[in-house]
Every structure is written in C-alpha cells, then in structure tokens.
Protein backbone atom coordinates (compact mmCIF):
# COMPACT_ATOMS: atom_id res chain seq x y z
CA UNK A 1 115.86 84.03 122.82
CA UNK A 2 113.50 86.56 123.15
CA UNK A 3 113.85 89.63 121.30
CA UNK A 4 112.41 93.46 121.38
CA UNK A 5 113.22 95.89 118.60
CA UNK A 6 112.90 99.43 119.53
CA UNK A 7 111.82 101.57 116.07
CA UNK A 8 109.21 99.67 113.91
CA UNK A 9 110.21 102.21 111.39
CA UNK A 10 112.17 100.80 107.89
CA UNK A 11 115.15 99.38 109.68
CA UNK A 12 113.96 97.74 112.87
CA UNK A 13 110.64 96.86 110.79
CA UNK A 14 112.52 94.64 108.36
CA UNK A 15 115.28 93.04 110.62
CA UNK A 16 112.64 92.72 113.56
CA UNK A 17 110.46 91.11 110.83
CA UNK A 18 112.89 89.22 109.32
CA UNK A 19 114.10 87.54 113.17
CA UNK A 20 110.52 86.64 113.55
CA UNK A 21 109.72 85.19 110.33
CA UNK A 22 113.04 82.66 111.12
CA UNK A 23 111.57 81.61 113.99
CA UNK A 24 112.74 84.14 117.20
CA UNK A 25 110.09 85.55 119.62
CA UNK A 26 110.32 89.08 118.65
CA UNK A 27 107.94 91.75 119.82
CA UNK A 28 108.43 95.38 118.56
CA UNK A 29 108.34 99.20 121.13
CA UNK A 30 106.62 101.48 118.68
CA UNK A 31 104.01 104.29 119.54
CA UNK A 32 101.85 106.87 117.90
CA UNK A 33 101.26 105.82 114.14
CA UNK A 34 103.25 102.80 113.50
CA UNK A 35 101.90 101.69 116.98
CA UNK A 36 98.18 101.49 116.04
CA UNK A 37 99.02 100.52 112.13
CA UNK A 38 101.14 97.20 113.65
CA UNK A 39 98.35 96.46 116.04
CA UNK A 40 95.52 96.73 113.39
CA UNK A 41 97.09 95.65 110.21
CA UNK A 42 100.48 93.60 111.35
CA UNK A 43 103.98 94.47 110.75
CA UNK A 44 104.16 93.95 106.34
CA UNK A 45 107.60 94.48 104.64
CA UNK A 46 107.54 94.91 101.07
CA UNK A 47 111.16 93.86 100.32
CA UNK A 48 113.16 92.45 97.20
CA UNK A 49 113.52 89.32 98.97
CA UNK A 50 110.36 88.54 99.57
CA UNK A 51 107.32 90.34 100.88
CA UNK A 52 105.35 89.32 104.41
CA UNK A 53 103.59 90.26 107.19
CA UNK A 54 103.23 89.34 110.53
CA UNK A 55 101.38 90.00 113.55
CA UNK A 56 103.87 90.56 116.26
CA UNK A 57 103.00 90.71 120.10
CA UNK A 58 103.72 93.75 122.74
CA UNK A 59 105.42 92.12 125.74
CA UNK A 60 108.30 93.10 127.61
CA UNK A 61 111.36 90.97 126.69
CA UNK A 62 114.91 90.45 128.12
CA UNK A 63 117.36 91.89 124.88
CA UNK A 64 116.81 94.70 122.62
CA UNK A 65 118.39 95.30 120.00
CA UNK A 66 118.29 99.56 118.80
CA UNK A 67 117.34 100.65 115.23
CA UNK A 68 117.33 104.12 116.07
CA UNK A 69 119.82 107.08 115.23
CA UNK A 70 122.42 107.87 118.36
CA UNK A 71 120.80 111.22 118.22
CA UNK A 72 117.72 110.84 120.18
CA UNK A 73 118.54 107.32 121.97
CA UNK A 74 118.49 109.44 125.42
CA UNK A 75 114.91 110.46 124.50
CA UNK A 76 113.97 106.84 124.48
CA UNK A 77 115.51 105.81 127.60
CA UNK A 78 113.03 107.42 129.72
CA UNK A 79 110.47 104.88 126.99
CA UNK A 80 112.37 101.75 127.89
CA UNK A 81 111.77 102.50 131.78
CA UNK A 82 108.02 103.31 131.16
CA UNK A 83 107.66 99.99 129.15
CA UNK A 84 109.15 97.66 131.66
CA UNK A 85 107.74 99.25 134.52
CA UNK A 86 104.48 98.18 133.55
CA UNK A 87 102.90 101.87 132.69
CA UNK A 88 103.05 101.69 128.40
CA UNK A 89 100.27 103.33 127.27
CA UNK A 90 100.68 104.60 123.82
C-alpha cells in the first residue's frame, strides 16, 4: 500500500516513521521548516522505543492518512489539490 502522511510534525512524524520503518511505502506532505529539515537531514524520531531515521521520498500517493487537528484541515485541502495537481512547490 502506499501511504502519505499529511503533518511531519510529532504525531504524523512518528507513526509515518514508524509505517515506513515496517516496511510500507510512505512519503510525508510537509512544507516550510520541517519540509527542508526532512529533505536535508531525513525524518529522525527520538522515541522510547527506539530511535531512527529515515529518508522518506515526496511523491504523490493513493491514501492519506491526517495527523492534523480538525481545526485547520479546510486550510489544507486547498494543499492536497496543489500537491496532486502537480504544482507543489514549497
């Protein structure tokens, strides 16, 4: 299955991470800051259970799964169009 977590942030960071690391092609929508830190340094989870990175890839992919708060999920809509209408720039 493949797999694209909106919000690299703490939540969809770790359970993004943590799909990829057992095996699932999982690719991540971020922008501004967490954006250039993933494509530089990798996605790394410092966690209890175990710490890792990994170096995820930016394609658009056929399920996604939200780690975001209800609040602004209209705000990221008009994202989701831009990113699988070919035009993601950020």
């Amino acid at each position: 299955m493949k797999i694209a977590v909106m919000g690299a942030g703490a939540i969809g960071g770790y359970f993004g991470g943590r799909l990829a690391q057992a095996g699932f092609d999982v690719s991540f929508i971020a922008r501004g800051t967490h954006l250039a830190a993933i494509l530089e340094n990798g996605l790394k989870v410092l966690s209890p259970l175990g710490d890792f990175n990994i170096h995820p890839e930016l394609y658009p992919r056929f399920f996604i799964r939200f780690f975001i708060h209800a609040f602004v999920m209209e705000g990221k809509l008009s994202l989701i169009r831009l990113y699988f209408n070919g035009k993601w720039r950020e």
